[in-house]
PDB file of N, CA and C in Angstrom:
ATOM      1  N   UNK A   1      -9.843  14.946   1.786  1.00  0.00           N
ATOM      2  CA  UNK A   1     -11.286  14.924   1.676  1.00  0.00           C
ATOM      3  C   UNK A   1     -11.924  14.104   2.803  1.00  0.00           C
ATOM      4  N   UNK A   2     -11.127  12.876   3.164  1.00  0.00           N
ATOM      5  CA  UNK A   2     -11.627  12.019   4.038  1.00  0.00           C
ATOM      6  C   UNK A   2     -11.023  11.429   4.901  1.00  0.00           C
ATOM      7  N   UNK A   3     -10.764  11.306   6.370  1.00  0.00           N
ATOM      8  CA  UNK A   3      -9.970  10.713   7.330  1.00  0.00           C
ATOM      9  C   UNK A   3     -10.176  10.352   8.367  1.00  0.00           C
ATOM     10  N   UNK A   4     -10.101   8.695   8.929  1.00  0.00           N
ATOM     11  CA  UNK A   4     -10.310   7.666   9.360  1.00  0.00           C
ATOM     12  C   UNK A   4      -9.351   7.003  10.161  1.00  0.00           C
ATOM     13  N   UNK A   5      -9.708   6.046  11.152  1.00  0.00           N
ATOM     14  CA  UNK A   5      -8.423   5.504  11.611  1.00  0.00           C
ATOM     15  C   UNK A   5      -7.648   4.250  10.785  1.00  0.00           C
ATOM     16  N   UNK A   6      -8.758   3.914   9.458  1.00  0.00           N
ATOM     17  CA  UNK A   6      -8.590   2.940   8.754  1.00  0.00           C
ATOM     18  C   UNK A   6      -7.556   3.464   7.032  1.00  0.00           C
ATOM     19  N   UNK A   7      -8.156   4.622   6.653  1.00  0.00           N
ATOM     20  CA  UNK A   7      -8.120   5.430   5.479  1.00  0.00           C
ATOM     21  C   UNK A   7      -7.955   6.608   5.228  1.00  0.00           C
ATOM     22  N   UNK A   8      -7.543   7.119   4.095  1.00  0.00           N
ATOM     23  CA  UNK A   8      -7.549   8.371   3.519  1.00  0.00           C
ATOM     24  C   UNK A   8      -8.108   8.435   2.564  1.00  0.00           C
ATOM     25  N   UNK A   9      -8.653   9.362   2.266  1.00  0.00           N
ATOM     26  CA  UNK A   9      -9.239   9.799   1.047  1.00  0.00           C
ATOM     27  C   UNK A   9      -8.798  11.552   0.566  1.00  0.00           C
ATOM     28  N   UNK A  10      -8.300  11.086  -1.063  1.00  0.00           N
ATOM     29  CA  UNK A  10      -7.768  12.818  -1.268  1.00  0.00           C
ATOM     30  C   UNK A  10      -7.887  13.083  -2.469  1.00  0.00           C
ATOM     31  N   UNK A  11      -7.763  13.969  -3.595  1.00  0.00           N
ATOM     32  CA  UNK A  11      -8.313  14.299  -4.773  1.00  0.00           C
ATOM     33  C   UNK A  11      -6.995  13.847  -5.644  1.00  0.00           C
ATOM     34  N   UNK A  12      -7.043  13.038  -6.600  1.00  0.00           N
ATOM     35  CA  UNK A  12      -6.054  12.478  -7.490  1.00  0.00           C
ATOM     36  C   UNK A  12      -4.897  13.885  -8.013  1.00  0.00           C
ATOM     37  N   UNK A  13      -3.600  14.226  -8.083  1.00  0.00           N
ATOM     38  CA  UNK A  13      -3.351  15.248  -8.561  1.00  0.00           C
ATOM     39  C   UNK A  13      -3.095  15.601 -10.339  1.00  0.00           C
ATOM     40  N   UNK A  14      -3.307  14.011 -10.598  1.00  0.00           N
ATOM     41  CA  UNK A  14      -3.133  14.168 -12.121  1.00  0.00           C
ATOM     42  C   UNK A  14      -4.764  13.185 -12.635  1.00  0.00           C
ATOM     43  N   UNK A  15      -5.660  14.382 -12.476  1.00  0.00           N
ATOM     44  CA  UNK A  15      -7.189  13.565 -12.622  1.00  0.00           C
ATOM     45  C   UNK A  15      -7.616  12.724 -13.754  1.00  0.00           C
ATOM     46  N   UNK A  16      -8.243  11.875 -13.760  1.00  0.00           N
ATOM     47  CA  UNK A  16      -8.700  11.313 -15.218  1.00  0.00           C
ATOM     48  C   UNK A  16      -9.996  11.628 -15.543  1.00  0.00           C
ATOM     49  N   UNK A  17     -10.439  12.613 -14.492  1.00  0.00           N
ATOM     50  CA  UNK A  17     -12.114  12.938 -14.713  1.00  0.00           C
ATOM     51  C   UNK A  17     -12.481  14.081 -14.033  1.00  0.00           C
ATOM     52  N   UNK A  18     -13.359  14.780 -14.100  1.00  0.00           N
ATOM     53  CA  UNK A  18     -14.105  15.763 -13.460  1.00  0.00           C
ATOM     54  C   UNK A  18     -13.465  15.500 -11.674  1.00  0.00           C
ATOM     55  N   UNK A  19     -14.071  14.788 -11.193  1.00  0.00           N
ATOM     56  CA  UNK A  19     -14.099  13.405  -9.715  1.00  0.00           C
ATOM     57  C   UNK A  19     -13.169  12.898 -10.310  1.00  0.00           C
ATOM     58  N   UNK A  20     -12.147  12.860  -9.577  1.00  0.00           N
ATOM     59  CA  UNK A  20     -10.873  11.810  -9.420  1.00  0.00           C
ATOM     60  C   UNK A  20     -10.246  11.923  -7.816  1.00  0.00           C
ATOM     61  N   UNK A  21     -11.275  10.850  -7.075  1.00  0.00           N
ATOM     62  CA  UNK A  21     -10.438  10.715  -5.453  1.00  0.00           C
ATOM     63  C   UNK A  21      -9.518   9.475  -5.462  1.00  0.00           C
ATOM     64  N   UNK A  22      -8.631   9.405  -4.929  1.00  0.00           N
ATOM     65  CA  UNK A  22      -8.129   8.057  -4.215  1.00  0.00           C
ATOM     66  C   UNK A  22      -8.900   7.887  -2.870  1.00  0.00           C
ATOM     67  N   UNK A  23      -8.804   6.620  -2.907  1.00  0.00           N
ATOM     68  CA  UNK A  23      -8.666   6.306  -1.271  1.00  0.00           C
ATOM     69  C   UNK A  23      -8.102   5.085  -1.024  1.00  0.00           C
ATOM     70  N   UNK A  24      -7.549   5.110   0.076  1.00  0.00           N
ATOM     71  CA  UNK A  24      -5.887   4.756   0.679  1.00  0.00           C
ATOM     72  C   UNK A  24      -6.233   4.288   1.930  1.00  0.00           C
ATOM     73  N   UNK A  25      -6.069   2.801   1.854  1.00  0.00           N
ATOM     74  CA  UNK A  25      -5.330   2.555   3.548  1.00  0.00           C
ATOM     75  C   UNK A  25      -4.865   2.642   3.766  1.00  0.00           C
ATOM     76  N   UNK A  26      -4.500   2.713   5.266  1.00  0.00           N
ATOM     77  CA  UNK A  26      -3.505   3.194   6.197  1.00  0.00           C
ATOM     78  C   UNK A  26      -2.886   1.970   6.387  1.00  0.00           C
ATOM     79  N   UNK A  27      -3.104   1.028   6.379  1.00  0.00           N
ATOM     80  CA  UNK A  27      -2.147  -0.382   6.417  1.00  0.00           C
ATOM     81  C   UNK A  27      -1.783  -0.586   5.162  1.00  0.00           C
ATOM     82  N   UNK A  28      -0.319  -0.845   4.998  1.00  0.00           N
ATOM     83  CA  UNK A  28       0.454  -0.941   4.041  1.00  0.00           C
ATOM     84  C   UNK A  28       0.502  -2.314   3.658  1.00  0.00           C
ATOM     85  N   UNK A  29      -0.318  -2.162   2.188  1.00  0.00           N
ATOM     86  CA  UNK A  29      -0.553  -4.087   1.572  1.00  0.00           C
ATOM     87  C   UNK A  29      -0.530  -3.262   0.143  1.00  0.00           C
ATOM     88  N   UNK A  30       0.278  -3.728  -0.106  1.00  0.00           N
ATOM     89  CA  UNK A  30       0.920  -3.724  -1.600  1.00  0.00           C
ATOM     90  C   UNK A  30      -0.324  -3.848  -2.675  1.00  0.00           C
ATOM     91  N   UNK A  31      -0.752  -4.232  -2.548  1.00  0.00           N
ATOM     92  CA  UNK A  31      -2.408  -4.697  -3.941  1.00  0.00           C
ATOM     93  C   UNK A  31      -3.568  -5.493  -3.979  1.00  0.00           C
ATOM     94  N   UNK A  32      -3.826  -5.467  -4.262  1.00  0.00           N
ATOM     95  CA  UNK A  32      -5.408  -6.441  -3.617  1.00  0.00           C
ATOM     96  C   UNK A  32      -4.399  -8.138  -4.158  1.00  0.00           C
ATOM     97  N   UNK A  33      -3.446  -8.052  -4.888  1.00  0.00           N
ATOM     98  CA  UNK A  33      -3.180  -9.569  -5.163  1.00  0.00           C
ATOM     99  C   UNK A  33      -2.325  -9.804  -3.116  1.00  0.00           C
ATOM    100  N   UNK A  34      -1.888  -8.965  -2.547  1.00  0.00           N
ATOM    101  CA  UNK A  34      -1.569  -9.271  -1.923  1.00  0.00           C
ATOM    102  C   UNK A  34      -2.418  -8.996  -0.342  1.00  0.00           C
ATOM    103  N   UNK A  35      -3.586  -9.198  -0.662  1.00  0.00           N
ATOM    104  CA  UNK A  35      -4.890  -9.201   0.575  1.00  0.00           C
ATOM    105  C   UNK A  35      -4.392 -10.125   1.420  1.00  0.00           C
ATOM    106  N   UNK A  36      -4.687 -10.235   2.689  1.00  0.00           N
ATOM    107  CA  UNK A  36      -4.688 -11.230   3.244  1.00  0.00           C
ATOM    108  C   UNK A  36      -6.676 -12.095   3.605  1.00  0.00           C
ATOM    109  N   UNK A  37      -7.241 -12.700   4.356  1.00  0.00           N
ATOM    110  CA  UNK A  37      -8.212 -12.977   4.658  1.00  0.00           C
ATOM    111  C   UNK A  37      -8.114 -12.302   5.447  1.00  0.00           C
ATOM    112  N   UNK A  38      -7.477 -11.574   6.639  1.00  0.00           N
ATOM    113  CA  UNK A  38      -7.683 -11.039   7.821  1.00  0.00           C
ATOM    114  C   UNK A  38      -8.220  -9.336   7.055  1.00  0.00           C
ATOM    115  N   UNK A  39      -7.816  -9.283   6.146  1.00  0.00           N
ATOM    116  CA  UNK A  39      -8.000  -7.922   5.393  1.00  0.00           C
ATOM    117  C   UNK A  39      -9.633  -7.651   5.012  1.00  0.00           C
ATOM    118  N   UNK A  40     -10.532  -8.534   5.129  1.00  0.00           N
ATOM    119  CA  UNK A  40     -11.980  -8.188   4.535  1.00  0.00           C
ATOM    120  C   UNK A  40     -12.394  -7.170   4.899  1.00  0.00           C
ATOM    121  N   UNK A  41     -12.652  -6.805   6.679  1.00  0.00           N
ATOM    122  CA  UNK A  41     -13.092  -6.079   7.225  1.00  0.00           C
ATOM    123  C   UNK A  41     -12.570  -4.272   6.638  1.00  0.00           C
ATOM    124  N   UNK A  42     -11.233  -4.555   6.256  1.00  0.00           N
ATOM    125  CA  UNK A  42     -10.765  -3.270   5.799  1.00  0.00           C
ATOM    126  C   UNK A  42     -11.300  -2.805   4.641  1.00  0.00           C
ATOM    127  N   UNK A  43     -11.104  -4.068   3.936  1.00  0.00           N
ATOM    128  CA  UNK A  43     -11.635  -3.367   2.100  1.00  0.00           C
ATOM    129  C   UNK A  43     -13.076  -3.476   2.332  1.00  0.00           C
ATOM    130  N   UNK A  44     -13.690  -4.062   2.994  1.00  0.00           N
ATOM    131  CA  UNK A  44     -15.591  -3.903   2.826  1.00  0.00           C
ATOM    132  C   UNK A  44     -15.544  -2.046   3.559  1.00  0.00           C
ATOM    133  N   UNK A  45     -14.515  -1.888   4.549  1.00  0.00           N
ATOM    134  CA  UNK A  45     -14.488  -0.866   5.024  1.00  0.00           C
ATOM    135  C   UNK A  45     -14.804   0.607   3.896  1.00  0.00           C
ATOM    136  N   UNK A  46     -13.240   0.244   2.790  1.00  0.00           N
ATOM    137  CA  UNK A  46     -12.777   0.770   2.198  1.00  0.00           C
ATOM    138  C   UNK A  46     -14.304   1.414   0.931  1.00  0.00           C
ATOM    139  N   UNK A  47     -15.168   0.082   0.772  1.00  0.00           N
ATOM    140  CA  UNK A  47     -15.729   0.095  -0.406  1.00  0.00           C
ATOM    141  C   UNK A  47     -17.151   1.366   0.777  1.00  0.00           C
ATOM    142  N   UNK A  48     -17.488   1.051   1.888  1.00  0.00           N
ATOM    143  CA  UNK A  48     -18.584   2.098   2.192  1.00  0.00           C
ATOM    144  C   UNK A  48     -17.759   3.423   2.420  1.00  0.00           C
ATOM    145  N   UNK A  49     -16.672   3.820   2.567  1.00  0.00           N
ATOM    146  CA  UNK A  49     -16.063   5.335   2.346  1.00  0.00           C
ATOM    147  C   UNK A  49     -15.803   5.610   1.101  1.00  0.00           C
ATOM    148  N   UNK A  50     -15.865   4.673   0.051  1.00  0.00           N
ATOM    149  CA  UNK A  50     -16.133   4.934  -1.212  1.00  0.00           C
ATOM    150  C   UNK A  50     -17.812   5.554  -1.767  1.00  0.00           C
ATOM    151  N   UNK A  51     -18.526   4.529  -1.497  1.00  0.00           N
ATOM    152  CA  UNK A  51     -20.056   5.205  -1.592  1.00  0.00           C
ATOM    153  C   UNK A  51     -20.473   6.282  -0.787  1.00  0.00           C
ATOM    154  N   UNK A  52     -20.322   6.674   0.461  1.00  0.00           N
ATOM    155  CA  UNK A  52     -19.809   7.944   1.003  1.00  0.00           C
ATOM    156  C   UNK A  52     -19.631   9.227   0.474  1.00  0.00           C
ATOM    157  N   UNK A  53     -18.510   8.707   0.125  1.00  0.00           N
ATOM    158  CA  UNK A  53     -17.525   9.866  -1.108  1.00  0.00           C
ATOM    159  C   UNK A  53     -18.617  10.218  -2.307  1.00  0.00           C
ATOM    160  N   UNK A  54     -18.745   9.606  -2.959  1.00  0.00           N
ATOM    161  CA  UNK A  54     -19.601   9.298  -4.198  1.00  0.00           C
ATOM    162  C   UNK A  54     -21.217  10.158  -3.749  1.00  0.00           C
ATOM    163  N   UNK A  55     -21.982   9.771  -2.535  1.00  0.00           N
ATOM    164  CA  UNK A  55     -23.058  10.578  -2.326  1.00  0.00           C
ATOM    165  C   UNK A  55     -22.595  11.849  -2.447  1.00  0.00           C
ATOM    166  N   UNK A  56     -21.562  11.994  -1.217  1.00  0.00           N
ATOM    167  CA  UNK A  56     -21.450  13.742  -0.939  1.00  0.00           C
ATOM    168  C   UNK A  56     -21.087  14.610  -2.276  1.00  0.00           C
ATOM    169  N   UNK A  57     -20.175  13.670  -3.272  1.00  0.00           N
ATOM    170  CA  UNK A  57     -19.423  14.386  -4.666  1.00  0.00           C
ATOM    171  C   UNK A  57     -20.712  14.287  -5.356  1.00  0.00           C
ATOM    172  N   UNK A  58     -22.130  13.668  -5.147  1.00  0.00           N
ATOM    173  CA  UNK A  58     -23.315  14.245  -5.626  1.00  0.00           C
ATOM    174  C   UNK A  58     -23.279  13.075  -7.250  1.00  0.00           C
ATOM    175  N   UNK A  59     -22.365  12.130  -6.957  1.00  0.00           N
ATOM    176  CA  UNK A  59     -22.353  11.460  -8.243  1.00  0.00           C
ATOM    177  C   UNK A  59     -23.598  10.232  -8.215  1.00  0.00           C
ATOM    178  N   UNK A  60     -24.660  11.034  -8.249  1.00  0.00           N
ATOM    179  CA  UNK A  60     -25.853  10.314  -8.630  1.00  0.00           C
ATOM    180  C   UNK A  60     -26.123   9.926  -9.920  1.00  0.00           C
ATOM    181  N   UNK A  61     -25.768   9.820 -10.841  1.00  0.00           N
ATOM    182  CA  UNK A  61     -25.704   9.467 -11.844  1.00  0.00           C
ATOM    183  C   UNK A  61     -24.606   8.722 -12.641  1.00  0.00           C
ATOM    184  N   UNK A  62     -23.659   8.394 -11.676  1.00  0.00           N
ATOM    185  CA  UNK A  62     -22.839   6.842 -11.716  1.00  0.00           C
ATOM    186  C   UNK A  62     -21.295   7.712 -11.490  1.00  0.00           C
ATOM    187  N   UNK A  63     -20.681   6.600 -11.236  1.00  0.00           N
ATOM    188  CA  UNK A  63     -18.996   6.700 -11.545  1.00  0.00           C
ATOM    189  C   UNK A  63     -18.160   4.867 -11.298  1.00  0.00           C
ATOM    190  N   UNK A  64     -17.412   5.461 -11.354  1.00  0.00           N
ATOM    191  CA  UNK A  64     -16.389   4.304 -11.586  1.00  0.00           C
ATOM    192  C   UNK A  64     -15.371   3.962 -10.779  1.00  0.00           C
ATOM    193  N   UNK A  65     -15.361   2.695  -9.958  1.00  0.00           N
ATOM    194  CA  UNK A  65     -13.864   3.194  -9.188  1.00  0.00           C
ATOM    195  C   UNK A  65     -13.146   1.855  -9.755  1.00  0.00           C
ATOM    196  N   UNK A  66     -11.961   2.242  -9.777  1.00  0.00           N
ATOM    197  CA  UNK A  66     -10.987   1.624 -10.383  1.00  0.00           C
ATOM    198  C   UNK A  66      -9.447   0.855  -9.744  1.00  0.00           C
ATOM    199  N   UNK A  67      -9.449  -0.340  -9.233  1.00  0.00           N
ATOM    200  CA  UNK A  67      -8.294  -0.577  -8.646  1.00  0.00           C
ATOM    201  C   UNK A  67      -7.359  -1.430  -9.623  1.00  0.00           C
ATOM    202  N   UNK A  68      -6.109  -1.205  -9.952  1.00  0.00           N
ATOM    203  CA  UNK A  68      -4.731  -1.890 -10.447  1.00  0.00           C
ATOM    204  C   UNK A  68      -4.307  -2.439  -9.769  1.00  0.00           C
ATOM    205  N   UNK A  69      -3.565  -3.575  -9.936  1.00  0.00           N
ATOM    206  CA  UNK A  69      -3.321  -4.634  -9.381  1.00  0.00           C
ATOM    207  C   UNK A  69      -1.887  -5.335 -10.257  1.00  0.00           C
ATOM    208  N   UNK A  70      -0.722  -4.478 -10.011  1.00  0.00           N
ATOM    209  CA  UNK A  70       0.756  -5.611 -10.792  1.00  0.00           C
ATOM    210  C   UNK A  70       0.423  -4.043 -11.900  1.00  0.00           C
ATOM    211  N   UNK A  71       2.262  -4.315 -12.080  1.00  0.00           N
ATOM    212  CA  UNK A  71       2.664  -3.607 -13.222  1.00  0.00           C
ATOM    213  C   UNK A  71       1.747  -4.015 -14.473  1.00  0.00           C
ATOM    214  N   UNK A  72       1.364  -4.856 -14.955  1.00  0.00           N
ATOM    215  CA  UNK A  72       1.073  -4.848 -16.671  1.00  0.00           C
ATOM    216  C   UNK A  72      -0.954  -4.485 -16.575  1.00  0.00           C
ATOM    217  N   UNK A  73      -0.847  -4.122 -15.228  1.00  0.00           N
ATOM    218  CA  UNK A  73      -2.587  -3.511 -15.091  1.00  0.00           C
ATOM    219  C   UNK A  73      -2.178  -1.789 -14.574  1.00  0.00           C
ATOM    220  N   UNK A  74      -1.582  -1.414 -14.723  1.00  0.00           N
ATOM    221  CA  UNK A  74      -0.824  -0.064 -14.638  1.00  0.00           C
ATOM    222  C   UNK A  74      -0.331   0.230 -13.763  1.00  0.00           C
ATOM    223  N   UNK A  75      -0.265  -0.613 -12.241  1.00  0.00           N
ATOM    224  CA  UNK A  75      -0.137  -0.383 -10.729  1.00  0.00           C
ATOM    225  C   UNK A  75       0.782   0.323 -10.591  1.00  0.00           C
ATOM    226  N   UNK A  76       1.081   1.839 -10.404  1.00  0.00           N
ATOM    227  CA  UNK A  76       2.459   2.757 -10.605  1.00  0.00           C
ATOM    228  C   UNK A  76       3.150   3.021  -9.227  1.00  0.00           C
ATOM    229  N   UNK A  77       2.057   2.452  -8.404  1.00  0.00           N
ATOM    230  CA  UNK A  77       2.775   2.813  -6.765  1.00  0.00           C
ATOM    231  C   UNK A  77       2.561   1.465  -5.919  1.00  0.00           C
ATOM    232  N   UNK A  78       3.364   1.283  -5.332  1.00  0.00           N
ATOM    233  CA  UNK A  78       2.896  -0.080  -4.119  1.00  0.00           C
ATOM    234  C   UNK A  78       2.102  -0.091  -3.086  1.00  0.00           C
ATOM    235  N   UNK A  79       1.204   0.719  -3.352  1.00  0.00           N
ATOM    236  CA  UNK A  79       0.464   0.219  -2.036  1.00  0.00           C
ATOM    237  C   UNK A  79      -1.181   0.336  -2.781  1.00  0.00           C
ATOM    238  N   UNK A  80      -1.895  -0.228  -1.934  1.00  0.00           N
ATOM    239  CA  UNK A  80      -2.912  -0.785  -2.239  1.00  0.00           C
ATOM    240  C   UNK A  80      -3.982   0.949  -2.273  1.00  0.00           C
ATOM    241  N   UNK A  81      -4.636   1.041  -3.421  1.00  0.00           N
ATOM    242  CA  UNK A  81      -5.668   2.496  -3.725  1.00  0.00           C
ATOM    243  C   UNK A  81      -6.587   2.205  -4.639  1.00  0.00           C
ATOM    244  N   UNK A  82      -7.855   2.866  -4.376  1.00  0.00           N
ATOM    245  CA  UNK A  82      -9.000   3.376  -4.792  1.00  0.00           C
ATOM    246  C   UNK A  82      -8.898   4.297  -6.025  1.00  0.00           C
ATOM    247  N   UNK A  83      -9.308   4.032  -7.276  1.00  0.00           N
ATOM    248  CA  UNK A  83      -9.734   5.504  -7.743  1.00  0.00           C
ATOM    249  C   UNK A  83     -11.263   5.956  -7.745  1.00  0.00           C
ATOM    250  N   UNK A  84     -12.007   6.868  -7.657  1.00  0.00           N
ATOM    251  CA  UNK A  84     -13.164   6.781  -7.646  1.00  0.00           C
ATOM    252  C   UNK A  84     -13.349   8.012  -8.463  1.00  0.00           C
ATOM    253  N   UNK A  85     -13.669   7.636  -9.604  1.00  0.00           N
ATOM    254  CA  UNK A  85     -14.056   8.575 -10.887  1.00  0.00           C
ATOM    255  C   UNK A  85     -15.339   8.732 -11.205  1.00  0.00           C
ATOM    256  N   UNK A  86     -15.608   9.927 -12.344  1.00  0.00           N
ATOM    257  CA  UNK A  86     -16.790  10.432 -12.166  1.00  0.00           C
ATOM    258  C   UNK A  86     -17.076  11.560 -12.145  1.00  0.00           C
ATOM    259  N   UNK A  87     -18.225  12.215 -12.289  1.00  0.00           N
ATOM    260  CA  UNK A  87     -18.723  13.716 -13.232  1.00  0.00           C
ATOM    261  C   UNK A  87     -18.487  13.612 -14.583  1.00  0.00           C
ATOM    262  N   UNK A  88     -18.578  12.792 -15.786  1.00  0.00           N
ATOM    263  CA  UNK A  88     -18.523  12.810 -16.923  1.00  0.00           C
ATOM    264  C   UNK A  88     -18.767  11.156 -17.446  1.00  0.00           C
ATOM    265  N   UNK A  89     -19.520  11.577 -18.613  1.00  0.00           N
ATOM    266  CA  UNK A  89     -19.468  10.241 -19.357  1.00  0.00           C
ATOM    267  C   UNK A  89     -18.525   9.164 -19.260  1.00  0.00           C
ATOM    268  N   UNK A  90     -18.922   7.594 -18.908  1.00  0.00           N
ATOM    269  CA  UNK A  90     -17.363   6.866 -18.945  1.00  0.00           C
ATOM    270  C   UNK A  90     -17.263   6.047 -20.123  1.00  0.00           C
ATOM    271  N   UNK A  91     -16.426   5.853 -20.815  1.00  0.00           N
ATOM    272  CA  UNK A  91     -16.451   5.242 -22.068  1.00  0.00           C
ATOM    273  C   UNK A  91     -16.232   3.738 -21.520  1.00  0.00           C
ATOM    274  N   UNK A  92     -16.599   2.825 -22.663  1.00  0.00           N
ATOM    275  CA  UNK A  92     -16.318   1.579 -22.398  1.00  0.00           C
ATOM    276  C   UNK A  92     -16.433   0.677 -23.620  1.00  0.00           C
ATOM    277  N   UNK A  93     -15.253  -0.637 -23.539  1.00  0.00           N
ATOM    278  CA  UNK A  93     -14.454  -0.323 -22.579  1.00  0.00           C
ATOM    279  C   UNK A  93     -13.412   1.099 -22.340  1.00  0.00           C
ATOM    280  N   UNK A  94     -12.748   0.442 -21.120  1.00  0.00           N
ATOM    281  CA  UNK A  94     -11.995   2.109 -20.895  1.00  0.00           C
ATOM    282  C   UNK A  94     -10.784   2.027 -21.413  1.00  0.00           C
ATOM    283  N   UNK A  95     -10.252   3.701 -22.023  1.00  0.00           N
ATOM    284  CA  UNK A  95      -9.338   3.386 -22.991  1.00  0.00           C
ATOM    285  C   UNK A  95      -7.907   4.018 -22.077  1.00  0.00           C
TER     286      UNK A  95
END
């Protein structure tokens, strides 16, 4: 959907919503627990190709993006991702 010299952005293949993108840096950092300070510039990066995403997917009327962080917050892959959900009601909290 989206590609950068910083990021990717691509449609989740097992969705949790109508809108289900990731987006993915291209520098390999395991989770936001493992940011560095030199990293701001990337994730402030990360968060305007998120709102981006979100205009063009027309989600004017809200969504959700969602980052995991460590196994017991569901983190199923090692590297550091975006979910950015949306087109449907979001319950809360989320179940």
């Amino acid at each position: 959907m989206y590609e950068d010299a910083q990021c990717v952005a691509l449609r989740d293949i097992a969705p949790q919503a109508p809108v289900h993108v990731l987006v993915i840096p291209k520098r390999p950092i395991a989770s936001v627990a493992a940011l560095a300070d030199e990293d701001a510039a990337l994730v402030g990066h990360l968060w305007m190709v998120i709102r981006d995403l979100a205009r063009q997917l027309k989600l004017d009327r809200g969504y959700r993006v969602v980052v995991n962080s460590g196994l017991e917050a569901g983190q199923s892959v090692d590297h550091l991702h975006f979910h950015l959900l949306g087109g449907r009601q979001m319950e809360w909290p989320p179940g």
